[in-house]
Protein backbone atom coordinates (compact mmCIF):
# COMPACT_ATOMS: atom_id res chain seq x y z
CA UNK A 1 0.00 0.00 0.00
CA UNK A 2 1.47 3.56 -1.07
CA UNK A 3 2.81 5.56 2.22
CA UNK A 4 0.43 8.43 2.97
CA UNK A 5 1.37 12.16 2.62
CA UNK A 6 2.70 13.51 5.89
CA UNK A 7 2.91 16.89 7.77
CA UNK A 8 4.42 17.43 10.81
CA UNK A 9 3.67 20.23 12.70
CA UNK A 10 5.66 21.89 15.79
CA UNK A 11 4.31 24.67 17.87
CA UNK A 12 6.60 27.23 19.30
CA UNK A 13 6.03 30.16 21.72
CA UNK A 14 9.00 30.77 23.98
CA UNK A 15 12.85 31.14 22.69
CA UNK A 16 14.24 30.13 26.07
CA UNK A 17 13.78 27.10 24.25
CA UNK A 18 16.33 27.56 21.46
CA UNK A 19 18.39 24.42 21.61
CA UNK A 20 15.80 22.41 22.82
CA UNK A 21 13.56 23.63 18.94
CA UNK A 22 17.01 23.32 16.90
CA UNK A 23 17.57 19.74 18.44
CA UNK A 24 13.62 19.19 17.15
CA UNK A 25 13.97 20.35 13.78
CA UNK A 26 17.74 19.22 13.41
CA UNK A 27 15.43 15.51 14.37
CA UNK A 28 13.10 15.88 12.38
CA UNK A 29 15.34 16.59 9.05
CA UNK A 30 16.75 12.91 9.98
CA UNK A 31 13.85 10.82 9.56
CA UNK A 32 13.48 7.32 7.92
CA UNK A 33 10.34 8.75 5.96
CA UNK A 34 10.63 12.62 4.92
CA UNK A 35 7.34 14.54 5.87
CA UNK A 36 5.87 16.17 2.51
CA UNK A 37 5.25 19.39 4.67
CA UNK A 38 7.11 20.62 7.68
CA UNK A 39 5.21 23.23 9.88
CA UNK A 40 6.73 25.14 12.63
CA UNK A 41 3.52 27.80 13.91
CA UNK A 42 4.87 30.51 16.53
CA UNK A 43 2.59 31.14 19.24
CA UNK A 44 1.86 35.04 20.11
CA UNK A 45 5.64 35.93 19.93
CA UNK A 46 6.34 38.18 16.72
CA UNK A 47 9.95 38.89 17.50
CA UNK A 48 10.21 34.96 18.11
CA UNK A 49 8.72 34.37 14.25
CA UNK A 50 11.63 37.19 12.89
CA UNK A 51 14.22 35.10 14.62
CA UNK A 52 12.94 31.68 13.69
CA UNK A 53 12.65 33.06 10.04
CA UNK A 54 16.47 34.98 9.86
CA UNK A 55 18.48 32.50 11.46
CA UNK A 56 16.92 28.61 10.84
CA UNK A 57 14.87 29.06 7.39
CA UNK A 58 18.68 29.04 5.78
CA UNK A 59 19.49 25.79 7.59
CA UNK A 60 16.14 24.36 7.65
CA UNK A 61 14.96 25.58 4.18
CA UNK A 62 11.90 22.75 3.89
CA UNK A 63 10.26 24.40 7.48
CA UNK A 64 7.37 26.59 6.80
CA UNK A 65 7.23 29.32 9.73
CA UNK A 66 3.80 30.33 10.38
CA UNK A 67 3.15 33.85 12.59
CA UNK A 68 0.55 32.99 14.79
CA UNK A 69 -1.01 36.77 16.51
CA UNK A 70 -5.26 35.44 16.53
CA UNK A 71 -6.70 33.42 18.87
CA UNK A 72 -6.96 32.41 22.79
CA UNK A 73 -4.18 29.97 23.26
CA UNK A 74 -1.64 27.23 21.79
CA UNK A 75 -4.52 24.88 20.96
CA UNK A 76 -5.53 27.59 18.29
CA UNK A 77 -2.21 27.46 17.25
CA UNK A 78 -2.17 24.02 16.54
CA UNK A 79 -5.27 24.25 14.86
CA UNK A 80 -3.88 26.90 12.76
CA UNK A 81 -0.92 24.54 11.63
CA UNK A 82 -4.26 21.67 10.56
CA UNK A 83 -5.35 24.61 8.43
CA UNK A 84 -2.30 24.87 6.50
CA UNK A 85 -1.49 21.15 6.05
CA UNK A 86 -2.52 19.46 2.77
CA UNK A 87 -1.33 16.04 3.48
CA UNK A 88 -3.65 13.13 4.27
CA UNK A 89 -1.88 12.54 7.86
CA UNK A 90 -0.80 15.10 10.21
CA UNK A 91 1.74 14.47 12.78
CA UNK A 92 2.37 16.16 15.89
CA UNK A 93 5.43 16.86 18.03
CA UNK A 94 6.31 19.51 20.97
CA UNK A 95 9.27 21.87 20.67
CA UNK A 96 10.85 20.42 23.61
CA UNK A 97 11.13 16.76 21.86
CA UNK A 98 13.59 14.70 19.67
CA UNK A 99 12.38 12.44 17.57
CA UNK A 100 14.41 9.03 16.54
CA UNK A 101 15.09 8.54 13.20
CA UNK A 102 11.90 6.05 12.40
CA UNK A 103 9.69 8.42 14.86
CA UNK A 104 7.64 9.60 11.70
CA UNK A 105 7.63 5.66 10.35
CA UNK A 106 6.41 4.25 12.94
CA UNK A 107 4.01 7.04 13.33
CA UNK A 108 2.45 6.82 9.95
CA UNK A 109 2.29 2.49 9.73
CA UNK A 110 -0.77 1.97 11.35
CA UNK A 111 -2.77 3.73 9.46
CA UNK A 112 -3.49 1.11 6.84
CA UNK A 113 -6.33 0.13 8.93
CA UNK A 114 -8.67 2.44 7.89
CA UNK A 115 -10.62 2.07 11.33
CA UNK A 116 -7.51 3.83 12.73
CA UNK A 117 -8.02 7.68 12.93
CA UNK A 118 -5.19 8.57 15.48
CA UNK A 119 -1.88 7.20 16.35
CA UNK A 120 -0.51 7.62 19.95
CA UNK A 121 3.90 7.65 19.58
CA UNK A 122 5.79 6.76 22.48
CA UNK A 123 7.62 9.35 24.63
CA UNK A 124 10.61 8.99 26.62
CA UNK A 125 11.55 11.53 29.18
CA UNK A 126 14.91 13.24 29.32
CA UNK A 127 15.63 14.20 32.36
CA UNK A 128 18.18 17.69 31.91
CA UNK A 129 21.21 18.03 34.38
CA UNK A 130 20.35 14.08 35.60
CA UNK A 131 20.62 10.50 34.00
CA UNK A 132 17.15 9.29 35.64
CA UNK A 133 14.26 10.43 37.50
CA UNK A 134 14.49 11.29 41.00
CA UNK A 135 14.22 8.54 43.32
CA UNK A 136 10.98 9.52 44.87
CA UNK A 137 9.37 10.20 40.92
CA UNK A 138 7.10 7.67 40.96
CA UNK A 139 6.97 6.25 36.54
CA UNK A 140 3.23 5.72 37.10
CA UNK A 141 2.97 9.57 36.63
CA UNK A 142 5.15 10.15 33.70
CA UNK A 143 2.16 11.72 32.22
CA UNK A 144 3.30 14.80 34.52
CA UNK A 145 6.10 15.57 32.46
CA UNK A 146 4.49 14.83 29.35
CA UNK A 147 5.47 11.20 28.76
CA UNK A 148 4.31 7.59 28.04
CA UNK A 149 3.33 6.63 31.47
CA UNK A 150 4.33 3.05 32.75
CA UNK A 151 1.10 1.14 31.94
CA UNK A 152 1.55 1.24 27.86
CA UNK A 153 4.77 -0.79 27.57
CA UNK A 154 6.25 -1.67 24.59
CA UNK A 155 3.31 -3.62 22.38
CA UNK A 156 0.88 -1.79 20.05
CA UNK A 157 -2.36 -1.63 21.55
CA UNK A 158 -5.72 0.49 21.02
CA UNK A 159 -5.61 3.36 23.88
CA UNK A 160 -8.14 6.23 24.56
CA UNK A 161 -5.96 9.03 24.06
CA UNK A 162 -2.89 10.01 22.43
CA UNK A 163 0.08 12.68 23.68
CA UNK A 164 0.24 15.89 21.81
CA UNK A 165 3.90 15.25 22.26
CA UNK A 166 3.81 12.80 19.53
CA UNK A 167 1.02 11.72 17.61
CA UNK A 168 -0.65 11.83 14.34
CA UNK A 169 -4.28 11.92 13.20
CA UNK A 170 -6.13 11.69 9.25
CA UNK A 171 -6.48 15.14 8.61
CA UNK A 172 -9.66 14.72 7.33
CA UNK A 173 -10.75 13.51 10.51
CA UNK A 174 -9.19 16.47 12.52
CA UNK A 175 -11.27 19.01 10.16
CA UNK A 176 -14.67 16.78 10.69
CA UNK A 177 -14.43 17.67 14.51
CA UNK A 178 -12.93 21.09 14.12
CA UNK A 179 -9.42 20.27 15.16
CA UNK A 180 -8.27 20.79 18.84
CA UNK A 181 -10.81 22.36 21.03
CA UNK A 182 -9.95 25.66 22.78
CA UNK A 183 -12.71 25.53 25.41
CA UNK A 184 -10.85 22.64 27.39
CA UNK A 185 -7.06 23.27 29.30
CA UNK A 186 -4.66 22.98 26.82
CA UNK A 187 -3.20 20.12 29.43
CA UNK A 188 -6.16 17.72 28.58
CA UNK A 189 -6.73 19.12 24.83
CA UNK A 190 -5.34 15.53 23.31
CA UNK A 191 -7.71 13.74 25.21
CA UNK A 192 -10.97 15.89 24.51
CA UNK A 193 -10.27 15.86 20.80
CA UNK A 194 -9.63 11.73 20.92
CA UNK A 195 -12.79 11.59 22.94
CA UNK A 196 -14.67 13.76 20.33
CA UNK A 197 -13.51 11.56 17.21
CA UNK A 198 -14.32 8.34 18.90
CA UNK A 199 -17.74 9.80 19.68
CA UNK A 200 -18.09 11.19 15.87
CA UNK A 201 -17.12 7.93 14.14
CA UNK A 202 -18.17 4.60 14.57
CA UNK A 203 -15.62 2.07 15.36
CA UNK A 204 -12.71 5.28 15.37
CA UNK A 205 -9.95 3.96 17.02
CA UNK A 206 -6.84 5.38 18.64
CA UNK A 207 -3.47 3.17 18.08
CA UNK A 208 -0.54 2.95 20.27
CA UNK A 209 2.67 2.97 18.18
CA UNK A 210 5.83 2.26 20.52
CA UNK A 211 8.10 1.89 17.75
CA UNK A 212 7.15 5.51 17.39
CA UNK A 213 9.81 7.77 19.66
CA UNK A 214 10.80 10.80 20.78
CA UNK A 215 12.52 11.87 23.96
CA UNK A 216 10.41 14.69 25.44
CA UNK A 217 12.87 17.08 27.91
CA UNK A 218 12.45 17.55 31.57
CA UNK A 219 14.03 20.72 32.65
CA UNK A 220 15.26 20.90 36.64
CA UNK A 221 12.19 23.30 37.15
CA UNK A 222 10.44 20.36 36.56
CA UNK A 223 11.90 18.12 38.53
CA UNK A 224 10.40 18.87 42.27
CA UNK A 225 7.64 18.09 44.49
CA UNK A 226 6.23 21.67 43.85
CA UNK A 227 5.87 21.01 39.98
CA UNK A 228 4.78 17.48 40.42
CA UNK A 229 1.91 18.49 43.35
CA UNK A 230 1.08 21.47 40.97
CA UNK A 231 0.86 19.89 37.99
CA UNK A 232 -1.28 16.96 39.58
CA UNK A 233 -4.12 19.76 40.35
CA UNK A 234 -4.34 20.87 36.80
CA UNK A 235 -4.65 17.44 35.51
CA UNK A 236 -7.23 17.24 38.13
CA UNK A 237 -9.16 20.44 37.08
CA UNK A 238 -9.01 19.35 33.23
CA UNK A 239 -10.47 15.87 34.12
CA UNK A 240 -13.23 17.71 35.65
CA UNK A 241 -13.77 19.23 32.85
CA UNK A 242 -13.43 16.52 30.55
CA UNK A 243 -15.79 14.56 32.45
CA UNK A 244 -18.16 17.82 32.25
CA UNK A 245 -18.26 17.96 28.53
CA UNK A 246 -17.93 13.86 27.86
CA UNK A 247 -19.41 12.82 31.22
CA UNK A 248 -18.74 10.22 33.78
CA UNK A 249 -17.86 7.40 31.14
CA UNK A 250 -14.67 9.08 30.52
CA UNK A 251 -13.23 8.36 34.04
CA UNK A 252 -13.60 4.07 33.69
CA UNK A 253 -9.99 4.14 32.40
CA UNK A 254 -8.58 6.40 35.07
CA UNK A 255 -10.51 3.86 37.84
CA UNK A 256 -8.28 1.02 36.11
CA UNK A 257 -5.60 3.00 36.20
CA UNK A 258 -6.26 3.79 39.75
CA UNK A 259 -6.43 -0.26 40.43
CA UNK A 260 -4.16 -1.67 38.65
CA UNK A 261 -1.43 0.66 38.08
CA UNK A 262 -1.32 2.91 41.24
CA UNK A 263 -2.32 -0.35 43.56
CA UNK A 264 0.94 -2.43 42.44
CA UNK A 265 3.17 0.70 42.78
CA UNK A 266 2.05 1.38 46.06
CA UNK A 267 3.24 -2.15 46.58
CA UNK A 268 5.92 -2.63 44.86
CA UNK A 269 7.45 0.46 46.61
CA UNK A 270 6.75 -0.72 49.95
CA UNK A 271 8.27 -3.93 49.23
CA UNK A 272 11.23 -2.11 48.17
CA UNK A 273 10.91 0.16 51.30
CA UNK A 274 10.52 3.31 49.25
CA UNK A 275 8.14 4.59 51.19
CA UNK A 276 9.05 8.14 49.61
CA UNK A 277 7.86 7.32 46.44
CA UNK A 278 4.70 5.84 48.46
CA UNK A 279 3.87 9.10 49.63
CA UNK A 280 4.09 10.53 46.16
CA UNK A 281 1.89 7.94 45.03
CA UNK A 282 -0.46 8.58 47.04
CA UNK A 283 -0.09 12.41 47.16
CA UNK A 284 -0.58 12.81 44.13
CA UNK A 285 -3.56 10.50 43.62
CA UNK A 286 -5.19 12.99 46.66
CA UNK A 287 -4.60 16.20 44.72
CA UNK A 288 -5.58 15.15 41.61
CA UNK A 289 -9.13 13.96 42.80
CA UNK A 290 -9.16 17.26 44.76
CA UNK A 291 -8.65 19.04 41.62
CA UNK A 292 -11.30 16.98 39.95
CA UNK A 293 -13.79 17.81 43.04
CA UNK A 294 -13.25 21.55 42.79
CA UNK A 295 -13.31 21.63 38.98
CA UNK A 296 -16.59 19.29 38.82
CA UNK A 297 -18.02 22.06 42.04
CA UNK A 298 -17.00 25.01 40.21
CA UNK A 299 -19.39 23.86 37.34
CA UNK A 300 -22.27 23.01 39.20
CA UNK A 301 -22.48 25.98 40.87
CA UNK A 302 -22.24 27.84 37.47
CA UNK A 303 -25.27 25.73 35.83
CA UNK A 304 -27.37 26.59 38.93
């Protein structure tokens, strides 16, 4: 079967991320299978977009730069790189990420199921200044820092959601739900919009492609309790507000999450006396829901 047309689009908004976009793009002009289109949309930052455009269109000379001024947030700025893409696929990858050499591949294979409307990559973290985690980071919540968490392993499977970190969807199917949805946090965007095409098309599913990598960075102001605890409430607000909009069905996969996943890390850390990482665990489990309580409260006393 002929390979799809690919574009890959990267969405920019800060340059205290320099190296971390020139290590993307200098990725990105290494892969196995060369995109047709290569997007790079600049979010709010003019004087980011002259930069991007003087000093990396001569080295990168197949990146489009898009100047991105309209719009609420950086989910309209994805959105705005879907409107410029002509391809059939569209693949997605943060700033902050590397991809491997067969990232694109790997990214693009499953779609010759044509039940298959998105395609979930798998992201390693990269932890800056350190060669692992810390020892209390519990890998259950990866997802924190933007990465494959612990439960998805290393076999393609069918998943609810994909990472905006890495992933691809039919464009056509992006433009039959109107793209990315800027009503929801931007942290729980990639879920909403998998929810919404699952919902739209019957038998839409969303494929787990591990062969599919990038390695997503962690900077050291990401790497405390404060960032972890704080990052745990907004994934707790946005579930409340995913659950508002797509209702209580949504959470079944976070309660087997909660079971099976959290459960056997509680216990495997106690076994290994970590109780540390137990507390993290835990922790974080508590402000999450917390998050999901006020969030869920909040709304309730809005529609009264």
């Amino acid at each position: 079967m002929t390979t799809p047309t690919v574009s890959v689009v990267i969405i920019v908004y800060t340059e205290e991320r320099w190296d971390a976009i020139v290590r993307c793009l200098e990725g990105v002009d290494r892969l196995t299978l060369t995109p047709n289109e290569i997007f790079m949309a600049v979010d709010h930052n003019p004087a980011m977009f002259q930069r991007l455009t003087n000093e990396l269109s001569p080295r990168f000379p197949k990146v489009q730069f898009i100047n991105c001024t309209e719009g609420p947030n950086g989910t309209w700025v994805r959105n705005t790189g879907i409107g410029a893409a002509t391809s059939e696929i569209v693949a997605f990858i943060d700033d902050d990420a590397a991809p491997e050499p067969q990232w694109l591949e790997g990214l693009v294979a499953p779609f010759v199921e044509p039940d298959i409307h998105v395609v979930a990559g798998r992201v390693i973290p990269n932890w800056l200044g350190a060669k692992k985690a810390p020892r209390w980071f519990p890998p259950e919540y990866l997802w924190i820092v933007g990465a494959t968490w612990r439960g998805c392993g290393k076999t393609p499977t069918d998943v609810r959601n994909a990472i905006g970190a890495s992933m691809a969807a039919r464009r056509a199917t992006l433009n039959l739900v109107n793209g990315f949805s800027s009503d929801i946090s931007h942290a729980n965007d990639d879920t909403d919009l998998c929810l919404r095409i699952v919902k739209s098309i019957p038998g839409a599913r969303i494929r787990y492609a591990p062969d599919s990598i990038v390695d997503h960075e962690v900077p050291r102001a990401r790497q405390n309790p404060r960032f972890y605890f704080k990052r745990c409430w907004k994934e707790g607000v946005a579930k409340g507000m995913t659950t508002d909009i797509h209702g209580r069905g949504t959470l079944l996969r976070e309660l087997d999450y909660c079971v099976r996943f959290l459960t056997t890390g509680v216990l495997g850390s106690l076994v290994t006396l970590r109780l540390g990482r137990v507390v993290f665990l835990v922790g974080g489990f508590g402000t999450t829901l917390v998050g999901w309580i006020y969030s869920r409260t909040r709304q309730a006393l809005k529609n009264s």
